[in-house]
N, C-alpha and C. Protein backbone atom coordinates (compact mmCIF):
# COMPACT_ATOMS: atom_id res chain seq x y z
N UNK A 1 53.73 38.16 19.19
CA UNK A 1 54.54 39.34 19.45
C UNK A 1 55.33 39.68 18.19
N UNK A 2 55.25 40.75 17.76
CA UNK A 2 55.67 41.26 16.58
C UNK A 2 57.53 41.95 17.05
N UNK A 3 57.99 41.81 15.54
CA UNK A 3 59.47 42.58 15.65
C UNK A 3 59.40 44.28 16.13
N UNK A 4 58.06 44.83 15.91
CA UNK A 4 58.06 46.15 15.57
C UNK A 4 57.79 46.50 17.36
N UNK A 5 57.10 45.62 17.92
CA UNK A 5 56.96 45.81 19.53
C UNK A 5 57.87 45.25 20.15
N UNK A 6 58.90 44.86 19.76
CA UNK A 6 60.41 44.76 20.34
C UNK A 6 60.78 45.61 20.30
N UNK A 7 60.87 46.40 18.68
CA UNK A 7 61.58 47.80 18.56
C UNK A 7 61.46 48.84 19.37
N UNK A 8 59.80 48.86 19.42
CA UNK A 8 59.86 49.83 20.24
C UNK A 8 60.30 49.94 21.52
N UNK A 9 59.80 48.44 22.42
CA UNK A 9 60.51 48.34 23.48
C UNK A 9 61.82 48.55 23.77
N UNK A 10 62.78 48.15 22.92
CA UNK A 10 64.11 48.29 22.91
C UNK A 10 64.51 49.58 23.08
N UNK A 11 63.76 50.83 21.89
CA UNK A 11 64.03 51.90 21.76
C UNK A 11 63.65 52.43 23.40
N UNK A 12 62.75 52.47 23.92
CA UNK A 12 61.63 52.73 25.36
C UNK A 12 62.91 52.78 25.98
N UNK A 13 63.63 51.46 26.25
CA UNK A 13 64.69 51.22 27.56
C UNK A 13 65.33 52.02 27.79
N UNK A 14 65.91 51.60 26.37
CA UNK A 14 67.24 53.12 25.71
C UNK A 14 67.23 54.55 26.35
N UNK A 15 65.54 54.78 25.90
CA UNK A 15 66.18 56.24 26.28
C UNK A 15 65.83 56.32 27.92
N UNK A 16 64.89 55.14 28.52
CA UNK A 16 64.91 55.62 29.98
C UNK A 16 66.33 55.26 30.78
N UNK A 17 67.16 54.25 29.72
CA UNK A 17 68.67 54.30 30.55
C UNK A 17 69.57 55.12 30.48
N UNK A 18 69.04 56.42 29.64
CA UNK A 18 69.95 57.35 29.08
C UNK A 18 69.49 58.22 29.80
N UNK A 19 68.26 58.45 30.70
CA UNK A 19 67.99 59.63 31.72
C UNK A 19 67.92 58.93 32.89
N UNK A 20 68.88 57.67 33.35
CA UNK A 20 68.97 57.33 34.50
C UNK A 20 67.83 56.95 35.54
N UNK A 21 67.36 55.97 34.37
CA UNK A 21 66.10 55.48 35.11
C UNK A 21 66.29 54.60 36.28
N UNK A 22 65.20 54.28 37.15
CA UNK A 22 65.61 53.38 38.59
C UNK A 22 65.20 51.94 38.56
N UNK A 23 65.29 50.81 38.35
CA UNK A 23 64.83 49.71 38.55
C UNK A 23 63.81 49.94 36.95
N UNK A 24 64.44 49.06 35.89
CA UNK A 24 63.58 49.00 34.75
C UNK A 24 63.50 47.27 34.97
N UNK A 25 62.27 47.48 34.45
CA UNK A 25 61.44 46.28 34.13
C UNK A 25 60.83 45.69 33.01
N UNK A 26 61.27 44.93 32.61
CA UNK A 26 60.48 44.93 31.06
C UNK A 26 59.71 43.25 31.27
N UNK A 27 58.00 43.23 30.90
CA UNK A 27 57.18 42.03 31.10
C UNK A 27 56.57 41.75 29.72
N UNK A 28 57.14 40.82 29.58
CA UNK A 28 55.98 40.14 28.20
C UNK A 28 54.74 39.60 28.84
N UNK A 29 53.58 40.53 28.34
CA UNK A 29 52.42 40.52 28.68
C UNK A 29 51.44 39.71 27.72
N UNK A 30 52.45 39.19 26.63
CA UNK A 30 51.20 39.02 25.36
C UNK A 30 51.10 37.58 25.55
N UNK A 31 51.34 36.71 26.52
CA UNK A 31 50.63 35.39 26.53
C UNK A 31 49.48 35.63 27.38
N UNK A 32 49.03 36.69 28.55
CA UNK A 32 48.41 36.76 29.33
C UNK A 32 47.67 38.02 28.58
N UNK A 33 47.97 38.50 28.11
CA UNK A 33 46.75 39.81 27.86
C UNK A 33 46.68 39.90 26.51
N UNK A 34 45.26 40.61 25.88
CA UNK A 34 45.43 40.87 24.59
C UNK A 34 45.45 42.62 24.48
N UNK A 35 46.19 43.39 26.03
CA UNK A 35 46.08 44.74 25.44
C UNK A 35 47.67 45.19 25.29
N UNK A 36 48.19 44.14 24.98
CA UNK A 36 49.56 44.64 24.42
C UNK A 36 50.41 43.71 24.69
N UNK A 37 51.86 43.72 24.22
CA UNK A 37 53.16 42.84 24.67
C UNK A 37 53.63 42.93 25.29
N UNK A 38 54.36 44.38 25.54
CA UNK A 38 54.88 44.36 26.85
C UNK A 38 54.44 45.43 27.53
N UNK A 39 54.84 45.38 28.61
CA UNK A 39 55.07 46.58 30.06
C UNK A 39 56.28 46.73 30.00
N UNK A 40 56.59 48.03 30.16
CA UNK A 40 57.83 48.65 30.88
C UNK A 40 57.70 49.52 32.18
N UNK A 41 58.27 49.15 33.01
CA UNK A 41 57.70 49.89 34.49
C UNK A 41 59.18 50.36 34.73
N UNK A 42 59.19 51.83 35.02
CA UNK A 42 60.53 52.01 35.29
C UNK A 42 59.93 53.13 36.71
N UNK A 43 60.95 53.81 37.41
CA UNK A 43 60.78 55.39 38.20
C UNK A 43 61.75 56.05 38.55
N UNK A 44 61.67 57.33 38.12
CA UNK A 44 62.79 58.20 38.47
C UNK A 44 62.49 59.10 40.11
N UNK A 45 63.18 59.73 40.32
CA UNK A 45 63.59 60.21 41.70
C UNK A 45 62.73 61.33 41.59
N UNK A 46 62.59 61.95 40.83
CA UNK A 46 61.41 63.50 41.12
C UNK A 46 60.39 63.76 39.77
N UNK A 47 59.73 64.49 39.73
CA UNK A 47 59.29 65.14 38.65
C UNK A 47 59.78 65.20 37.76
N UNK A 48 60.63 65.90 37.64
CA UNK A 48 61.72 66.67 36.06
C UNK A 48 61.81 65.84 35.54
N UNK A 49 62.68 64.76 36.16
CA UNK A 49 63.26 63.66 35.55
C UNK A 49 62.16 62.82 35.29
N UNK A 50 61.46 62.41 36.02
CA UNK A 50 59.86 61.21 35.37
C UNK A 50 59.69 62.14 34.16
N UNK A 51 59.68 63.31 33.78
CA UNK A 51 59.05 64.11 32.92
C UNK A 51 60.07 63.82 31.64
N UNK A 52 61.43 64.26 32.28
CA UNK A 52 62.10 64.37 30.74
C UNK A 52 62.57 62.93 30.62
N UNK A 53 61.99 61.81 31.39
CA UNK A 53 62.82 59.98 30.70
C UNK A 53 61.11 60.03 29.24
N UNK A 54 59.71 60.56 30.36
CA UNK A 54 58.67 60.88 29.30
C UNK A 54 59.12 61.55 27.76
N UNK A 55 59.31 62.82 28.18
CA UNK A 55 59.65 63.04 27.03
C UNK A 55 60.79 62.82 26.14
N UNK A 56 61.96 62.40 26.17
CA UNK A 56 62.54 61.44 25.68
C UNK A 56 62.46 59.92 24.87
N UNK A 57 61.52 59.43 25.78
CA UNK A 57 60.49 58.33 25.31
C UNK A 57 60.05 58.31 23.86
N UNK A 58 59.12 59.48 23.93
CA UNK A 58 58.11 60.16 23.15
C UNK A 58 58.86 60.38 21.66
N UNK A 59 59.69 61.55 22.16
CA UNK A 59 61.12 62.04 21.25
C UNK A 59 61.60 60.65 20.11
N UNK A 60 61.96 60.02 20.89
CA UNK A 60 62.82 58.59 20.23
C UNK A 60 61.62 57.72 19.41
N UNK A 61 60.57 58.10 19.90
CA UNK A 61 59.96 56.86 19.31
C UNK A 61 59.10 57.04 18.34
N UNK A 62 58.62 58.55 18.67
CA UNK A 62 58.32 59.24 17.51
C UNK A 62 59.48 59.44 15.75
N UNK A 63 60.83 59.81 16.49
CA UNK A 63 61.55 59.38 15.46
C UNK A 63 61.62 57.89 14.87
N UNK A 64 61.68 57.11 15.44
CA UNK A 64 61.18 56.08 14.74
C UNK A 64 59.76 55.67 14.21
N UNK A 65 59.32 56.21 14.20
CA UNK A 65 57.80 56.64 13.64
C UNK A 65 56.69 55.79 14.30
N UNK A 66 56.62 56.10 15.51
CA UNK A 66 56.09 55.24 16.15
C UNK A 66 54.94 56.56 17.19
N UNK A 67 53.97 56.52 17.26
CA UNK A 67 53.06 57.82 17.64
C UNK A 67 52.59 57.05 18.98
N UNK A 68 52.10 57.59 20.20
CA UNK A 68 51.12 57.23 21.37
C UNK A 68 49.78 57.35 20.60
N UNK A 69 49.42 56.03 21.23
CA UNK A 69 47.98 56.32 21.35
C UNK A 69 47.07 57.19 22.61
N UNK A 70 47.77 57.45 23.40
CA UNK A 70 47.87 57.64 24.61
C UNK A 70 48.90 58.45 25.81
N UNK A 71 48.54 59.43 26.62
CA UNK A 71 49.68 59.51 27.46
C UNK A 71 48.83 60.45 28.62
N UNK A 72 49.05 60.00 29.63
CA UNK A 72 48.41 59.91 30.57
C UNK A 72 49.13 60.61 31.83
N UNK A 73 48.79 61.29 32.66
CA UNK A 73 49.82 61.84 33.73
C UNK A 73 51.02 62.73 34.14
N UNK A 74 51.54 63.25 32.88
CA UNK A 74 52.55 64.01 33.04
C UNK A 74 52.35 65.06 33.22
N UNK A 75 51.14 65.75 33.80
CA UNK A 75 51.30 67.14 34.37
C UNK A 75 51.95 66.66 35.73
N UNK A 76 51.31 66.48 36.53
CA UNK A 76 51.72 65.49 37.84
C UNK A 76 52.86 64.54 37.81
N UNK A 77 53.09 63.49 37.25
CA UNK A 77 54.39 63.38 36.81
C UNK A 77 54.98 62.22 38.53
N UNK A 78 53.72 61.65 39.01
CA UNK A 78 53.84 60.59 39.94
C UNK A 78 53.55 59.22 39.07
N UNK A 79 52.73 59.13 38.44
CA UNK A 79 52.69 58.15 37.60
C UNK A 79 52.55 58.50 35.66
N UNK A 80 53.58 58.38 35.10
CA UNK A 80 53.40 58.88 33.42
C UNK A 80 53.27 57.45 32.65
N UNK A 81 52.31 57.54 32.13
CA UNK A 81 51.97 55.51 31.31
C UNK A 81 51.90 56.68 29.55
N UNK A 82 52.85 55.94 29.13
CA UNK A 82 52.86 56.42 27.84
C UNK A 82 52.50 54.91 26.39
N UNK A 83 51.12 54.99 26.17
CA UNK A 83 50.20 53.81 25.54
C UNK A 83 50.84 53.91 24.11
N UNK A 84 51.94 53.06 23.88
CA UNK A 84 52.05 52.71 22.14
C UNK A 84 51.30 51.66 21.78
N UNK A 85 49.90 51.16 21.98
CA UNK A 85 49.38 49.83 21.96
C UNK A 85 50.29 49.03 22.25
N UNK A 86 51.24 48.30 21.36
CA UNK A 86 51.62 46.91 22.06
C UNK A 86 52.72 47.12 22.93
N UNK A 87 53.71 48.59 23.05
CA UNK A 87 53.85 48.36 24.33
C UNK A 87 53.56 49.88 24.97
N UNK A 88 53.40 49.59 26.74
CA UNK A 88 52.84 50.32 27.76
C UNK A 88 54.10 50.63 28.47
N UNK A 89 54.54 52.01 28.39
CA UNK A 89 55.19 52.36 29.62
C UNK A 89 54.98 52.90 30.62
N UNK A 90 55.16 52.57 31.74
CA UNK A 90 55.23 53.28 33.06
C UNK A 90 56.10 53.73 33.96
N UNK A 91 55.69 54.95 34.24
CA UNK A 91 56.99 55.99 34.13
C UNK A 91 56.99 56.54 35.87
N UNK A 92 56.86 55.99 37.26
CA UNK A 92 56.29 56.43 38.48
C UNK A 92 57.19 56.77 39.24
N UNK A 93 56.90 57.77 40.00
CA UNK A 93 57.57 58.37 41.59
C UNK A 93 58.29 57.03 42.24
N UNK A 94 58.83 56.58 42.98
CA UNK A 94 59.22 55.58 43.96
C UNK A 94 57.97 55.06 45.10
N UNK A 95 57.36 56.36 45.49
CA UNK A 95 55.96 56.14 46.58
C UNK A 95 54.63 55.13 45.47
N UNK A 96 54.55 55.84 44.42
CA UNK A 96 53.55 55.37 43.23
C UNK A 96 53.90 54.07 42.97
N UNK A 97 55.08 54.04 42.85
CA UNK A 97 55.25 52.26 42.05
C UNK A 97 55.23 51.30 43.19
N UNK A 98 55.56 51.52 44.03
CA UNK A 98 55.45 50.73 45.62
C UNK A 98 54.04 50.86 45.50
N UNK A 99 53.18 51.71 46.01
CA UNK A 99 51.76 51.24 46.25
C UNK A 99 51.10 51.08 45.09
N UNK A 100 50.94 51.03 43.63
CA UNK A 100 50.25 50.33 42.71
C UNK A 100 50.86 48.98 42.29
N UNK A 101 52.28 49.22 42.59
CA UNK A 101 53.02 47.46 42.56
C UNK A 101 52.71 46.57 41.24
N UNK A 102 52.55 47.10 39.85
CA UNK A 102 52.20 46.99 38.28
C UNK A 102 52.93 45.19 38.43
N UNK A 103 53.98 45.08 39.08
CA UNK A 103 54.60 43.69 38.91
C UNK A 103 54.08 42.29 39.50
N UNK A 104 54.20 43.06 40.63
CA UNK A 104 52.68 41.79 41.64
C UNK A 104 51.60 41.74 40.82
N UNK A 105 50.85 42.67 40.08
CA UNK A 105 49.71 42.61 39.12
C UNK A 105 49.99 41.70 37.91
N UNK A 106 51.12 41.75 37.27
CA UNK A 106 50.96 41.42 36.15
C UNK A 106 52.33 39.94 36.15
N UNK A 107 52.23 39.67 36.95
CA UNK A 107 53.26 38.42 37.28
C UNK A 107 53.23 37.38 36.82
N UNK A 108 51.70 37.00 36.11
CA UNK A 108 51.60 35.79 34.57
C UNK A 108 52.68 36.42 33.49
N UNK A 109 52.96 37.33 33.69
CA UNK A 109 53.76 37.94 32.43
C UNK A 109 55.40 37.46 32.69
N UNK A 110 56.17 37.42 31.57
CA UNK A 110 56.86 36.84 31.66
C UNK A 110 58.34 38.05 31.85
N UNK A 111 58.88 37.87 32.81
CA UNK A 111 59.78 38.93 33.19
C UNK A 111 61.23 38.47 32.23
N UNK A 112 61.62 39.79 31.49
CA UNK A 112 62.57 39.75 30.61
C UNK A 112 63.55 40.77 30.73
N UNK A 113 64.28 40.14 30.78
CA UNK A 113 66.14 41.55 31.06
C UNK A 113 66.24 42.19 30.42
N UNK A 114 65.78 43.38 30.59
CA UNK A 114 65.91 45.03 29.32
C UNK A 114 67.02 44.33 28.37
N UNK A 115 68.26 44.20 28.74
CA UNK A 115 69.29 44.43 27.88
C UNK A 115 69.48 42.81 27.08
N UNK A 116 68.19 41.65 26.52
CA UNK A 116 68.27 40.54 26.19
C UNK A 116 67.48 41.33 24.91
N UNK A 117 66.83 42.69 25.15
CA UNK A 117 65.54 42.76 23.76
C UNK A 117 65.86 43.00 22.63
């Protein structure tokens, strides 16, 4: 696990705690997987908001020069996974994250307190 996929993670939290994200999660994935370090699974209460913690995300991390490889879902805006390779955010409705349940899935991973990164 590299310093630079901390950063970003760190940066990720930031701005989803700054648009009042619901239950953040942050999983070190990189003893168990080789498609990245961490997960961030967070969900906001409607659309708008899944949309603008997304674009915020994006915003911040791009300023730190950090580009998606990936971004997936935000027309719809029930589930938004925004792919920086080493780390994955997920951005879901309350109904979405209950029935895909990303944590029960990925529970070899090692669960870490947003605010320790």
């Amino acid at each position: 696990m590299s310093e630079q996929s901390k950063e970003m993670a760190r940066i990720a939290v930031n701005c989803l705690e700054d648009k009042k994200a619901v239950n953040i999660q942050v999983i070190d994935i990189s003893g168990v997987s080789v498609i990245g370090d961490y997960f961030i699974i967070a969900n906001g209460s409607n659309r708008n908001q899944i949309q603008a913690m997304a674009d915020h995300v994006e915003e911040e991390l791009g300023r730190a020069g950090f580009e998606p490889k990936n971004i997936e879902g935000y027309n719809k805006a029930n589930w938004v996974l925004l792919d920086y390779r080493d780390v994955i955010i997920h951005i879901f409705d309350p109904e979405s994250r209950s029935y895909y349940d990303l944590e029960r899935i990925w529970r070899d991973g090692v669960s870490i307190e947003p605010d320790s990164l």
